[in-house]
N, C-alpha and C. Protein backbone atom coordinates (compact mmCIF):
# COMPACT_ATOMS: atom_id res chain seq x y z
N UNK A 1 0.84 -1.22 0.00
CA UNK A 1 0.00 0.00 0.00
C UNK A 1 0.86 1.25 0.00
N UNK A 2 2.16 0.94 0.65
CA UNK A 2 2.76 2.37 0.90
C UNK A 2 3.49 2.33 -0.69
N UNK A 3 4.22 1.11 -1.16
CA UNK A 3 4.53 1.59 -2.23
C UNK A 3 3.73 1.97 -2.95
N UNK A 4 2.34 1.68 -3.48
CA UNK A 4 1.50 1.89 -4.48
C UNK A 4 0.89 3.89 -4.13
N UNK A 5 1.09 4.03 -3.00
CA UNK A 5 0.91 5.44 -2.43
C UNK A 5 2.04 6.19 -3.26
N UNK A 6 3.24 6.02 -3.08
CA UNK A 6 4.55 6.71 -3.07
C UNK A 6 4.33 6.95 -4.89
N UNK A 7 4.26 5.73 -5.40
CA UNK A 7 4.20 5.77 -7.00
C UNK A 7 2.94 6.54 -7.91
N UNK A 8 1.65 6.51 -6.69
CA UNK A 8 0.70 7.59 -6.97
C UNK A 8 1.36 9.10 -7.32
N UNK A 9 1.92 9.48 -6.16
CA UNK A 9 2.57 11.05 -5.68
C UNK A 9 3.38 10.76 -6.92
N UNK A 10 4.18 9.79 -7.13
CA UNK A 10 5.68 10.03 -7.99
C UNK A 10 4.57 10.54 -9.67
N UNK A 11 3.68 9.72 -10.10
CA UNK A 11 2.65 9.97 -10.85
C UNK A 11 2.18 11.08 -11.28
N UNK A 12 1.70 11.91 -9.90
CA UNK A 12 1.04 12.91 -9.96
C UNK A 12 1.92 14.38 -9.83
N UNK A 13 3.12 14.30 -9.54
CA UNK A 13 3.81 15.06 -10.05
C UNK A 13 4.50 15.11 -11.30
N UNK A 14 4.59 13.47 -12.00
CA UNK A 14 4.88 13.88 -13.67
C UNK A 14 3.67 14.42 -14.25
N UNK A 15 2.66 14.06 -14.04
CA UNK A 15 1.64 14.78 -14.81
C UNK A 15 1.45 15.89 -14.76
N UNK A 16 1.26 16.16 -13.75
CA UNK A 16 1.73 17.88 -13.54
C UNK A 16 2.49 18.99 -14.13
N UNK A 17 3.92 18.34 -13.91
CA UNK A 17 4.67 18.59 -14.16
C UNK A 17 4.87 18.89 -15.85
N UNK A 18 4.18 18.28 -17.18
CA UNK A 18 3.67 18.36 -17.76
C UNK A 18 2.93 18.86 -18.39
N UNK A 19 1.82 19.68 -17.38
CA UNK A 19 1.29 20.62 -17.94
C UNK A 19 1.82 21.97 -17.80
N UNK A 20 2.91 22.47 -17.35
CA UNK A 20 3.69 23.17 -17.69
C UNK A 20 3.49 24.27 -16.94
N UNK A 21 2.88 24.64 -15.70
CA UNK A 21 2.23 25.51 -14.98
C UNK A 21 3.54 25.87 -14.65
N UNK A 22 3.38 27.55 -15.00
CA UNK A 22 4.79 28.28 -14.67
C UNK A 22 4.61 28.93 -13.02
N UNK A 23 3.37 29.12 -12.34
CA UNK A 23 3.41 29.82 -11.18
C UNK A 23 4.51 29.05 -10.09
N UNK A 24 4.16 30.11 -9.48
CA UNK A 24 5.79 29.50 -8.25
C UNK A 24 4.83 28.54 -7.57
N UNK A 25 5.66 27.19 -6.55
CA UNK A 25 4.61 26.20 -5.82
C UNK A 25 5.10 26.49 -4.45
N UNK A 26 3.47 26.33 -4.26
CA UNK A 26 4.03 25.76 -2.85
C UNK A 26 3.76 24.44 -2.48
N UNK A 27 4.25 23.53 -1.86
CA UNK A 27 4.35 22.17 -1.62
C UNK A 27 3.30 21.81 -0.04
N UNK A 28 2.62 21.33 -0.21
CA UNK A 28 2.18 20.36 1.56
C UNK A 28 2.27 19.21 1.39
N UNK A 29 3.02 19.52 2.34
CA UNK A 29 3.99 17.94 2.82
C UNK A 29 3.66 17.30 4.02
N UNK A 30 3.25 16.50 4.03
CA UNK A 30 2.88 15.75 5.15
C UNK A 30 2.52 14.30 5.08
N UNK A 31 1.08 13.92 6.51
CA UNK A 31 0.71 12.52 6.80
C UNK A 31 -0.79 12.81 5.94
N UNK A 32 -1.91 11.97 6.26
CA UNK A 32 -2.94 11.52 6.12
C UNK A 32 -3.96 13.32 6.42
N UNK A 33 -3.43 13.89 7.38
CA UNK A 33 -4.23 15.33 7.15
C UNK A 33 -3.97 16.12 6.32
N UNK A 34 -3.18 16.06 5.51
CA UNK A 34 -2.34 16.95 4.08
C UNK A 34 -2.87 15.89 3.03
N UNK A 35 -3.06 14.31 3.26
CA UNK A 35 -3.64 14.29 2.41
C UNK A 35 -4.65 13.76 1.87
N UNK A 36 -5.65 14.17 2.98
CA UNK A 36 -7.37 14.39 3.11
C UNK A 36 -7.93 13.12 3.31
N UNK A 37 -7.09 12.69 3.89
CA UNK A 37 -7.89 10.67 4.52
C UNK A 37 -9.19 11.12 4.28
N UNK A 38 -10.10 10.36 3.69
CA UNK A 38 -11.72 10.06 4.08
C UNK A 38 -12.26 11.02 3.10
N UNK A 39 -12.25 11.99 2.81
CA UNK A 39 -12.24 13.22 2.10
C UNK A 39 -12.64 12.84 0.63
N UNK A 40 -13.65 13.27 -0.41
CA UNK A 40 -13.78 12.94 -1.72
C UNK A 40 -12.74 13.80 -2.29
N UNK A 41 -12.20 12.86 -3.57
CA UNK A 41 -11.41 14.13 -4.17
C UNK A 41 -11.97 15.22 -4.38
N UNK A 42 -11.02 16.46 -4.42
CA UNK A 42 -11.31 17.45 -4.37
C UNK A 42 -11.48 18.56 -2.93
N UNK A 43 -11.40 17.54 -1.90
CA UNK A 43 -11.74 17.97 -0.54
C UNK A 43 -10.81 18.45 0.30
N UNK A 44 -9.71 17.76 0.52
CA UNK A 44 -8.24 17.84 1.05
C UNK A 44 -8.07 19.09 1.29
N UNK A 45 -7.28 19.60 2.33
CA UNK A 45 -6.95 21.07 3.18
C UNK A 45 -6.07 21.74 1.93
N UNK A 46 -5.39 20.82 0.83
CA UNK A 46 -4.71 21.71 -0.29
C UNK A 46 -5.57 22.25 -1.43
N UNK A 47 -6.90 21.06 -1.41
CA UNK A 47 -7.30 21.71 -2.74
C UNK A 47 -8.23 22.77 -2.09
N UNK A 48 -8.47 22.88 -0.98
CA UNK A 48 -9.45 23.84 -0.23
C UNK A 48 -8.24 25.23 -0.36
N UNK A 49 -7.53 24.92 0.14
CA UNK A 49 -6.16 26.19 0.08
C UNK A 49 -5.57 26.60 -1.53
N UNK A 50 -5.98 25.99 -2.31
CA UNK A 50 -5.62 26.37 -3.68
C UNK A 50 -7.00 27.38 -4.42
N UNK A 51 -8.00 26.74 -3.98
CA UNK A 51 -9.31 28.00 -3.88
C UNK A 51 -9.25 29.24 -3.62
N UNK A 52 -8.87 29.02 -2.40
CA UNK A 52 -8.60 29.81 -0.97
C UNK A 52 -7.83 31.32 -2.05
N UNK A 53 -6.78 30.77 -2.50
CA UNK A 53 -5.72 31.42 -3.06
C UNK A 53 -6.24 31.94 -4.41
N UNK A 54 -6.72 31.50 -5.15
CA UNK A 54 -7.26 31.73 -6.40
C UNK A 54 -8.19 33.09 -6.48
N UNK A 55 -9.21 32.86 -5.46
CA UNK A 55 -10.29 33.45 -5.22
C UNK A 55 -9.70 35.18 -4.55
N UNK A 56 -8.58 34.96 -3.97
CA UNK A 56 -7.95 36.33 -3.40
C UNK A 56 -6.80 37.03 -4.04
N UNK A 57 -6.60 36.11 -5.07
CA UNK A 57 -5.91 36.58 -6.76
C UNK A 57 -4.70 36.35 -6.56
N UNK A 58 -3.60 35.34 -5.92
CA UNK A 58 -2.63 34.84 -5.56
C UNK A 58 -2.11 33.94 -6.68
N UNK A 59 -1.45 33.54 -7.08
CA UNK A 59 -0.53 32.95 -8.22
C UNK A 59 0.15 32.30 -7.81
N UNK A 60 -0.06 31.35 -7.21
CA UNK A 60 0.48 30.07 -6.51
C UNK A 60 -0.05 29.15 -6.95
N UNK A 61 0.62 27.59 -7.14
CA UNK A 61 0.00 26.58 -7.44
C UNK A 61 0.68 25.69 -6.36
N UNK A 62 -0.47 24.73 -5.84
CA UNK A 62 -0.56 24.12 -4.56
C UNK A 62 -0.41 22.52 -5.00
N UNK A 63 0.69 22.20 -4.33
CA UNK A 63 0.78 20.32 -4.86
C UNK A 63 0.70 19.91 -3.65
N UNK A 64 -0.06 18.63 -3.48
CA UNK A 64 -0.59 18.21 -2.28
C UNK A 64 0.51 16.71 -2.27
N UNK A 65 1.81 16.85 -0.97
CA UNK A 65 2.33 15.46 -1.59
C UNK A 65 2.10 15.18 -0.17
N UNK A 66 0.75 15.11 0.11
CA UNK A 66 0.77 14.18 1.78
C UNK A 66 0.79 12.59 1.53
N UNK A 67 1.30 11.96 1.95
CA UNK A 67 0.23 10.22 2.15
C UNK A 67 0.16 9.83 3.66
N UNK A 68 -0.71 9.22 3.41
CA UNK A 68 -1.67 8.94 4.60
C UNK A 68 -0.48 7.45 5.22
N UNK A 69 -0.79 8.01 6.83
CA UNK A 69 -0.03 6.73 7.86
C UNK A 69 1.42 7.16 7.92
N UNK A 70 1.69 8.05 6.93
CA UNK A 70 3.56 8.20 6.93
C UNK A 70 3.96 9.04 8.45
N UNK A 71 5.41 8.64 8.87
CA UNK A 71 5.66 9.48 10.54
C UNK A 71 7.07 10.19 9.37
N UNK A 72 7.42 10.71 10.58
CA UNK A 72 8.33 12.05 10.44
C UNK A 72 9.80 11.19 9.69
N UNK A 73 9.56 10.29 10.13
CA UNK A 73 10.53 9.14 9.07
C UNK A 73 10.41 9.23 8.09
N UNK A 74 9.19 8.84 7.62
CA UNK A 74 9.13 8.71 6.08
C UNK A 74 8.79 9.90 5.43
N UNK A 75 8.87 11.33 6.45
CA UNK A 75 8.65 12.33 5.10
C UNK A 75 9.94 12.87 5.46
N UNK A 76 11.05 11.94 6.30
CA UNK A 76 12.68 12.48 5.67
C UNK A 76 13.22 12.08 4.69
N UNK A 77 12.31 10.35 4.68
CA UNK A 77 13.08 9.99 3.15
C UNK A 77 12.39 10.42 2.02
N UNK A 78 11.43 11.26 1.81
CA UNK A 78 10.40 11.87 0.62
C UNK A 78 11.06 13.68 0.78
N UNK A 79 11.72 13.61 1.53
CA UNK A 79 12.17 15.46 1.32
C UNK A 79 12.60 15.88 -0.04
N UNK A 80 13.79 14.79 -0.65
CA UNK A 80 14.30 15.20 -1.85
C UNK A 80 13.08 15.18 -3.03
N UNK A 81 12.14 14.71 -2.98
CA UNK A 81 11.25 14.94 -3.91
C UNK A 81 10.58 16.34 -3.82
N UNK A 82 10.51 16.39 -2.80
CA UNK A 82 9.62 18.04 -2.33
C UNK A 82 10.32 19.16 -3.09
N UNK A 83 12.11 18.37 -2.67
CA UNK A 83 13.04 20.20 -2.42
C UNK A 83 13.00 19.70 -4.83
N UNK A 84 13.32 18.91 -5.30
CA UNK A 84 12.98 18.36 -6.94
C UNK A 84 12.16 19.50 -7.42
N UNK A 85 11.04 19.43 -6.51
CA UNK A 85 9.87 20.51 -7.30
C UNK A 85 10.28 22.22 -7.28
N UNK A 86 10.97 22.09 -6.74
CA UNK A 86 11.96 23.80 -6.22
C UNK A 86 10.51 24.77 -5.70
N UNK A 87 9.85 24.04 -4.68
CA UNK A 87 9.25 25.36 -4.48
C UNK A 87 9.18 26.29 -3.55
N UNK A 88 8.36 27.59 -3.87
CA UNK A 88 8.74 28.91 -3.05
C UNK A 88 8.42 28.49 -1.56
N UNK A 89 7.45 27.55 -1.02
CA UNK A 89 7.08 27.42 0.24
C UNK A 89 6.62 25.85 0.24
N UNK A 90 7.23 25.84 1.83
CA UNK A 90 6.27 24.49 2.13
C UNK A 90 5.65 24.40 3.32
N UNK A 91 4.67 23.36 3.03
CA UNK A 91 3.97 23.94 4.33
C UNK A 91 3.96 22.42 5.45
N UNK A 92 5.01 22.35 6.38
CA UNK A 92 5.72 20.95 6.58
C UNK A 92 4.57 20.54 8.03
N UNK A 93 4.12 19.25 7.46
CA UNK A 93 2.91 18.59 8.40
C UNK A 93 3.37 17.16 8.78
N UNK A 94 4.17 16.75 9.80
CA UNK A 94 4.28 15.65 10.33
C UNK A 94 4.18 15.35 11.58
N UNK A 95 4.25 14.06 12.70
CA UNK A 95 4.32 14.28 13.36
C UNK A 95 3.23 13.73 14.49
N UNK A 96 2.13 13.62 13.77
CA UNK A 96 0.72 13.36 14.40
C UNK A 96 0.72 11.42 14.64
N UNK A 97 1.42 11.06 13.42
CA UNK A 97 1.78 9.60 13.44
C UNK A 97 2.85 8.99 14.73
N UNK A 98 3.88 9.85 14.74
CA UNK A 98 4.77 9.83 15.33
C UNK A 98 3.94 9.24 17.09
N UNK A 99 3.58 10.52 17.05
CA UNK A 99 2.70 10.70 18.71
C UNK A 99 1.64 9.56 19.11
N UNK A 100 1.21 9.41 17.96
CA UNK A 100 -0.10 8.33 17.94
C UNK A 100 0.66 6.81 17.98
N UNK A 101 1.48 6.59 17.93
CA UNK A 101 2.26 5.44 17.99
C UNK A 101 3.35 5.41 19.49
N UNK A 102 3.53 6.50 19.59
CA UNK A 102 4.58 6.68 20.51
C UNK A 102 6.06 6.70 20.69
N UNK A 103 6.69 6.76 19.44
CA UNK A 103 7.69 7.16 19.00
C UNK A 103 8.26 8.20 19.84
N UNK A 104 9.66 8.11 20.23
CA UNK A 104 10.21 8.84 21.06
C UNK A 104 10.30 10.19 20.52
N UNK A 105 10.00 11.36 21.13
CA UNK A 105 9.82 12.77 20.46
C UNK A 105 11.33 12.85 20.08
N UNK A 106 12.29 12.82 20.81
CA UNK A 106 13.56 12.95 20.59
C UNK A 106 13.70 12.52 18.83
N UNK A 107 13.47 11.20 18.71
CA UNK A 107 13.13 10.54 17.04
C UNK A 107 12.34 11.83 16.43
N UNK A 108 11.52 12.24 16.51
CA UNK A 108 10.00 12.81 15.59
C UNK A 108 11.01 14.06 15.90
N UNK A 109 11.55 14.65 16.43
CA UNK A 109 12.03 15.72 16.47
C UNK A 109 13.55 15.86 15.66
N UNK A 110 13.97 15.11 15.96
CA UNK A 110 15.17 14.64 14.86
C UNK A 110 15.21 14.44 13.58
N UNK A 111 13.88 13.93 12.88
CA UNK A 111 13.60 14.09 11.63
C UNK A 111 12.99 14.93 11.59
N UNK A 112 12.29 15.98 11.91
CA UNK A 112 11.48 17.02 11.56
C UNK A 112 12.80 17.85 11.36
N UNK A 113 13.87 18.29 12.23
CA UNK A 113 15.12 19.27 12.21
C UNK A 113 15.70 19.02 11.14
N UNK A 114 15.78 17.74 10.47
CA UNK A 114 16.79 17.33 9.17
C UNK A 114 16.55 17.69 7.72
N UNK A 115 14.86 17.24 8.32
CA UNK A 115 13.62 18.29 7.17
C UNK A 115 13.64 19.39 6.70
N UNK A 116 13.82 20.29 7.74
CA UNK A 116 13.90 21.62 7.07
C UNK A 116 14.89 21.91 7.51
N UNK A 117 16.40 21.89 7.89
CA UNK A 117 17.66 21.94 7.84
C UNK A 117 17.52 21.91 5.40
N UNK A 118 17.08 20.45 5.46
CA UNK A 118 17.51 20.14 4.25
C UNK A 118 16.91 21.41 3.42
N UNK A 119 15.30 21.83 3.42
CA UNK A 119 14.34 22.82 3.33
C UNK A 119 15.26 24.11 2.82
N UNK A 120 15.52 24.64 4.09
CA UNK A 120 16.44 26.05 4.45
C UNK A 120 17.89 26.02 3.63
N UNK A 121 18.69 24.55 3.54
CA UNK A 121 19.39 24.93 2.67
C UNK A 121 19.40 25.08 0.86
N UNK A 122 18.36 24.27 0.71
CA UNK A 122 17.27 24.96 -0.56
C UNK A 122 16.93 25.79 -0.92
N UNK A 123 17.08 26.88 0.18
CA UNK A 123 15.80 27.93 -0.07
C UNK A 123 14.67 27.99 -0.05
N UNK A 124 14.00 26.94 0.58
CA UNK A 124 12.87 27.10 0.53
C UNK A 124 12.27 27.23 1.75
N UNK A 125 11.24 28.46 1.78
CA UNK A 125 10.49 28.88 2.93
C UNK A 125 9.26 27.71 3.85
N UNK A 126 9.43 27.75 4.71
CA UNK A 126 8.79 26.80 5.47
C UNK A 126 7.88 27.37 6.37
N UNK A 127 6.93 26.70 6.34
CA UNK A 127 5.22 26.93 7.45
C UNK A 127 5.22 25.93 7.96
N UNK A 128 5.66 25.72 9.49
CA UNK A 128 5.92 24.74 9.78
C UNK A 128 4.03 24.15 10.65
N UNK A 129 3.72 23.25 10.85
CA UNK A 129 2.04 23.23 11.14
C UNK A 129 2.47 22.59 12.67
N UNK A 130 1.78 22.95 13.69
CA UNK A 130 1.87 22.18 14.58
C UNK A 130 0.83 21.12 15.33
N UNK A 131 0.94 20.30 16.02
CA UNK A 131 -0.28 19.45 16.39
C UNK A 131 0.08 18.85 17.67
N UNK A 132 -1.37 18.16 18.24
CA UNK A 132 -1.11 18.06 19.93
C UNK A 132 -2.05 16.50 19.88
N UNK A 133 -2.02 16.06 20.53
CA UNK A 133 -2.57 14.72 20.78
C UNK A 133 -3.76 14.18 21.63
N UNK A 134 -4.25 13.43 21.81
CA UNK A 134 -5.24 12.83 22.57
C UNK A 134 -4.76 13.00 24.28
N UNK A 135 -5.87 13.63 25.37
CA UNK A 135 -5.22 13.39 26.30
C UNK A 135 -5.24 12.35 27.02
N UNK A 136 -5.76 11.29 26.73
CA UNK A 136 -4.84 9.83 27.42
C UNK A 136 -3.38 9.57 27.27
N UNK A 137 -2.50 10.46 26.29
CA UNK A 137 -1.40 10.35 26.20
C UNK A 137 -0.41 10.81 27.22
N UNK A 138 -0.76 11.59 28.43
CA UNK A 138 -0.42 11.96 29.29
C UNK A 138 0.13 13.38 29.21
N UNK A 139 0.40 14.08 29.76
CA UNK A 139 0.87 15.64 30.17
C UNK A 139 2.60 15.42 29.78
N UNK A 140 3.10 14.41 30.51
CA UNK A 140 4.42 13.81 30.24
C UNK A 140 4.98 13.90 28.79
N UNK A 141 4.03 13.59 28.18
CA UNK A 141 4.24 13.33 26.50
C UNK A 141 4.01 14.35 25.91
N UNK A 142 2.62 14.96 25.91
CA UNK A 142 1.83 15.83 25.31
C UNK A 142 2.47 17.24 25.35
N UNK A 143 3.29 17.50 26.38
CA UNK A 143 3.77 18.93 26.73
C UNK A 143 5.54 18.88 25.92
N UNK A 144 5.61 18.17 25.78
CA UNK A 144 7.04 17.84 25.00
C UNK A 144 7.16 18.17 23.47
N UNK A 145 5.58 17.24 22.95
CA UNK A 145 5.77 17.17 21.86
C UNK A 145 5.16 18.21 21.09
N UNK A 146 4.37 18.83 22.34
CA UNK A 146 3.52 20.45 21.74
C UNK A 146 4.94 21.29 21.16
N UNK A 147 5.37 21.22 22.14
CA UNK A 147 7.14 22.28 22.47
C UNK A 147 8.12 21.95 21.12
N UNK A 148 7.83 20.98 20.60
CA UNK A 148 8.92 20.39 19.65
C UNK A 148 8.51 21.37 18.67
N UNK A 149 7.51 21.79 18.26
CA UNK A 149 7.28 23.03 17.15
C UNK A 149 7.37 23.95 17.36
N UNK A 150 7.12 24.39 18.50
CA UNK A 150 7.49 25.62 18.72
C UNK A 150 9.11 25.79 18.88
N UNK A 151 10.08 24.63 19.04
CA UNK A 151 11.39 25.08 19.56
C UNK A 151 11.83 24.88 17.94
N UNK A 152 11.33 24.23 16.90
CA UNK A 152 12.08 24.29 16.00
C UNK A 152 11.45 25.03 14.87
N UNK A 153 10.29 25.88 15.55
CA UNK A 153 10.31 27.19 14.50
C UNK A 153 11.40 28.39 14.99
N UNK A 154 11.14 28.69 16.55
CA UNK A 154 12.00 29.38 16.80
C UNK A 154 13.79 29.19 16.37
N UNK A 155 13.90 27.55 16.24
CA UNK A 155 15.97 27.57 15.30
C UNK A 155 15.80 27.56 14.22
N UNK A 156 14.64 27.78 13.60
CA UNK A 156 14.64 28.05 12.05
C UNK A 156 14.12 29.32 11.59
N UNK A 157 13.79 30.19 12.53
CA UNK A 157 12.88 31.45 12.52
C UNK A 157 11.72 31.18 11.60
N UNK A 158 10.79 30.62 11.57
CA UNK A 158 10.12 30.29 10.54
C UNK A 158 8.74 30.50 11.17
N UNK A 159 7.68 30.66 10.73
CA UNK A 159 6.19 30.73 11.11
C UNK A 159 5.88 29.35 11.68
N UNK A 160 5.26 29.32 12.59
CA UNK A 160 4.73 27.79 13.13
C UNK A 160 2.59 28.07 13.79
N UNK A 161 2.08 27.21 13.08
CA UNK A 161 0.92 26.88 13.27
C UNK A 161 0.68 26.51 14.56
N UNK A 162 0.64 26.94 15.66
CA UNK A 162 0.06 26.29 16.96
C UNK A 162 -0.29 25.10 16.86
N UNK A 163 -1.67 25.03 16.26
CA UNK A 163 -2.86 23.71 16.24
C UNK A 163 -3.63 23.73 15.00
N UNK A 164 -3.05 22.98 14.12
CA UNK A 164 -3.48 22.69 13.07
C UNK A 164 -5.02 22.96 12.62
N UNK A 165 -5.26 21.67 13.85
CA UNK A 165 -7.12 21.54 13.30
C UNK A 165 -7.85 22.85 14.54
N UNK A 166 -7.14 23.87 14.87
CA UNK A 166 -8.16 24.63 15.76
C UNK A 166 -9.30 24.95 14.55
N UNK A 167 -10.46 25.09 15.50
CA UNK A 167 -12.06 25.50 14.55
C UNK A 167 -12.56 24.05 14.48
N UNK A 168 -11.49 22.87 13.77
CA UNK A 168 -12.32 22.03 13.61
C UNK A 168 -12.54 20.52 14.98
N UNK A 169 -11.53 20.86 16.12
CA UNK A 169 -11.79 20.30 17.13
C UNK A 169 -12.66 20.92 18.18
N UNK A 170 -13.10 22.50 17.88
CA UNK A 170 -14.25 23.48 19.24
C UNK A 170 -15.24 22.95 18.38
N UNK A 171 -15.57 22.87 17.07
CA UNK A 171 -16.71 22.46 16.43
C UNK A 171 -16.94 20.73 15.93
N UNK A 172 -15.64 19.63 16.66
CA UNK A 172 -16.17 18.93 16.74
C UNK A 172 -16.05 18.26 14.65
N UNK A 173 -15.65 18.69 14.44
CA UNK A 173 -15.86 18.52 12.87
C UNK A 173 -15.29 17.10 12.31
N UNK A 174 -15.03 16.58 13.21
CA UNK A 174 -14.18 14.54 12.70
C UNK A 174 -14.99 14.03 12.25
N UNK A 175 -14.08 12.77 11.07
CA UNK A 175 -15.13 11.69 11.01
C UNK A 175 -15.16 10.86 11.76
N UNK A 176 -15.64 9.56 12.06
CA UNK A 176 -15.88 8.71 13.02
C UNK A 176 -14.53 8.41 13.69
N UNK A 177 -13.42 8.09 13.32
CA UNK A 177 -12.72 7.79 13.84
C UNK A 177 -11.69 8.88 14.91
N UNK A 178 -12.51 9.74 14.98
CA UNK A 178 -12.18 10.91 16.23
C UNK A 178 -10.63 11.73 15.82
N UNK A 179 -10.45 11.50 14.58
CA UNK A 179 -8.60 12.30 14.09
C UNK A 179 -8.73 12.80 12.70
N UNK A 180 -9.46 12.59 12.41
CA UNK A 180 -9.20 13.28 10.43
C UNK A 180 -10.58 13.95 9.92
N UNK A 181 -10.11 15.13 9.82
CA UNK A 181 -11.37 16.15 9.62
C UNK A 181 -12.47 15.89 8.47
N UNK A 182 -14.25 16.21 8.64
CA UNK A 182 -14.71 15.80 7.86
C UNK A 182 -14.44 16.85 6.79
N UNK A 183 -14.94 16.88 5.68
CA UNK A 183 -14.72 17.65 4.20
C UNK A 183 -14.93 19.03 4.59
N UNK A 184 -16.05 19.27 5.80
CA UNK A 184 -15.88 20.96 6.50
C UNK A 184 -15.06 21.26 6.94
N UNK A 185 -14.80 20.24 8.01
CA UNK A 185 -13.19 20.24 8.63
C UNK A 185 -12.01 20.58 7.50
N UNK A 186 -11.77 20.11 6.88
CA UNK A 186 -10.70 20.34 6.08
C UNK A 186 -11.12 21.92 5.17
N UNK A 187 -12.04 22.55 5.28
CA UNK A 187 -12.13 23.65 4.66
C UNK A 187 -12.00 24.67 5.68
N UNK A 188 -12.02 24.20 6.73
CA UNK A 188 -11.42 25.53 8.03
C UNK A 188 -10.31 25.29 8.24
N UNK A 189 -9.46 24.06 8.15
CA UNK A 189 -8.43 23.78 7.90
C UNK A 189 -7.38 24.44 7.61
N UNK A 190 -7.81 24.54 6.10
CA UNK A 190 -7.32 25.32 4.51
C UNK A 190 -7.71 27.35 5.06
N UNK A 191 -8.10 27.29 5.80
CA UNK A 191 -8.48 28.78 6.22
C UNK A 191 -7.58 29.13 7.59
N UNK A 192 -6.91 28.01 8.43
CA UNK A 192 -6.27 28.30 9.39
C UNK A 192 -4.94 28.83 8.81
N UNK A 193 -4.80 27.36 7.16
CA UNK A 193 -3.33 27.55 7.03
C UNK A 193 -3.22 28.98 6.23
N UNK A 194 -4.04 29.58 5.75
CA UNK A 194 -4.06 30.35 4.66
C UNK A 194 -4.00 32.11 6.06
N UNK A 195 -4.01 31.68 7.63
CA UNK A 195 -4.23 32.90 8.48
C UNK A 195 -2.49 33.13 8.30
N UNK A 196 -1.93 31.98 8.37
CA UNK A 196 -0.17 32.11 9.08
C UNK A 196 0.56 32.35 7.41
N UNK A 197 -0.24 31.54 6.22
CA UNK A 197 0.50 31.57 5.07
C UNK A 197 0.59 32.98 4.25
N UNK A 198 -0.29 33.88 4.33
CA UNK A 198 -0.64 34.70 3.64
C UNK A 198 0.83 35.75 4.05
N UNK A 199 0.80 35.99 5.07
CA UNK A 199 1.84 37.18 5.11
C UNK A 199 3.33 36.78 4.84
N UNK A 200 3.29 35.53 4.18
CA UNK A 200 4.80 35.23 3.18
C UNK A 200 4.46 35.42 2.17
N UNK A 201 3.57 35.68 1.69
CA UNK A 201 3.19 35.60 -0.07
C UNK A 201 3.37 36.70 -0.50
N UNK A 202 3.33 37.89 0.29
CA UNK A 202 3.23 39.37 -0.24
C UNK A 202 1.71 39.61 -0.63
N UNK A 203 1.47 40.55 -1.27
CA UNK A 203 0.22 41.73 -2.08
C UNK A 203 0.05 40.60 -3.42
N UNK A 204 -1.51 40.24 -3.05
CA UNK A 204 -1.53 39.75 -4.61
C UNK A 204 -1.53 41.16 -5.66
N UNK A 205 -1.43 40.32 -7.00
CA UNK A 205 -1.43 41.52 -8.13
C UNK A 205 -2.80 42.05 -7.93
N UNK A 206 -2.41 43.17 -8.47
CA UNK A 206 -3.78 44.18 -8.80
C UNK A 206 -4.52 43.51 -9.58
N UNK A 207 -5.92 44.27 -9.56
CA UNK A 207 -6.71 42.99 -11.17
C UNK A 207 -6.30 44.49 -12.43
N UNK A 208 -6.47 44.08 -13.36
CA UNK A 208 -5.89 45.03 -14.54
C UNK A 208 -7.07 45.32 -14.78
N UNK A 209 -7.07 46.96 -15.25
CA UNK A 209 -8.02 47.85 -15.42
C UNK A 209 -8.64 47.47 -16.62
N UNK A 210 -9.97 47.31 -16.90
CA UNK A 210 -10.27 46.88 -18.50
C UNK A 210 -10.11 48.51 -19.36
């Protein structure tokens, strides 16, 4: 499954790639919330954020390279594909797997730093997203791994998302399985990321006078 995932993404960036879209990209990179578990196509927090952008006259084109179940591991070994696409921003989502399994933060934090270490020496601008866990996981855990985004936006100076899904956990917005936003969810989502993303993008263009 994971290979047949990986060869999807590898897929969907030749095709893309193909049609020759000159705007600058920005990349979301992540697990299963980047890339819209449960969600009909079309639904996902990127294609909601590529709207988002369109509609407020922004010239960005949005590639969604999440797959679903991947931890902070496997989007160190998928970085070089990201930094391939050369784009202006990414918007780096891992991490949630990590926690949900119990992976030592020290680990999840170690590949997240290598991530955009690799990122930054690219050039490429990073939105880093942050996320918090179930509290049966204990205070012990939970307060560590909150901190891990915040300490590695602050050594990268970079923008960091608090809480990803805020709006869609006060409103409750999951599907059954209590972690992956329903298709509303993922459109407040796409509106959280678009509060922290916007003031890297600059002034969209003017519209031209007819």
């Amino acid at each position: 499954m994971k290979l047949l995932s990986v060869l999807t993404v590898s897929v969907l960036i030749a095709s893309r790639a193909c049609a020759a879209d000159t705007r600058p990209v920005i990349v979301a990179f992540g697990d299963s919330l980047t890339a819209g578990y449960g969600a009909d196509p079309g639904r996902s927090y990127p294609d909601n954020l590529q709207r988002d952008l369109d509609k407020l006259g922004y010239a960005y084109h949005v590639e969604n390279l999440g797959i679903s179940g991947e931890t902070t591991a496997d989007g160190l070994a998928r970085v070089g594909t990201v930094i391939a696409l050369k784009p202006r921003i990414v918007i780096l989502e891992f991490g949630g797997n990590d926690g949900l399994r119990g992976i030592p933060i020290e680990a999840a934090r170690a590949n997240l730093d290598q991530m955009m270490a690799r990122l930054t020496a690219a050039h490429v601008r990073i939105l880093l997203a942050g996320l918090t866990l179930p509290p049966n996981y204990g205070q012990d855990y939970i307060r560590p791994f909150q901190a891990m985004y915040h300490d590695l936006g602050v050594k990268y100076h970079v923008p960091v998302i608090p809480f990803l899904l805020t709006g869609v956990f006060e409103r409750h917005l999951f599907q059954a399985d209590g972690i992956h936003p329903t298709a509303e969810g993922y459109a407040l989502v796409a509106e959280t990321v678009l509060r922290y993303l916007e003031p890297m993008l600059g002034a969209p263009p003017r519209p031209k006078k007819g």
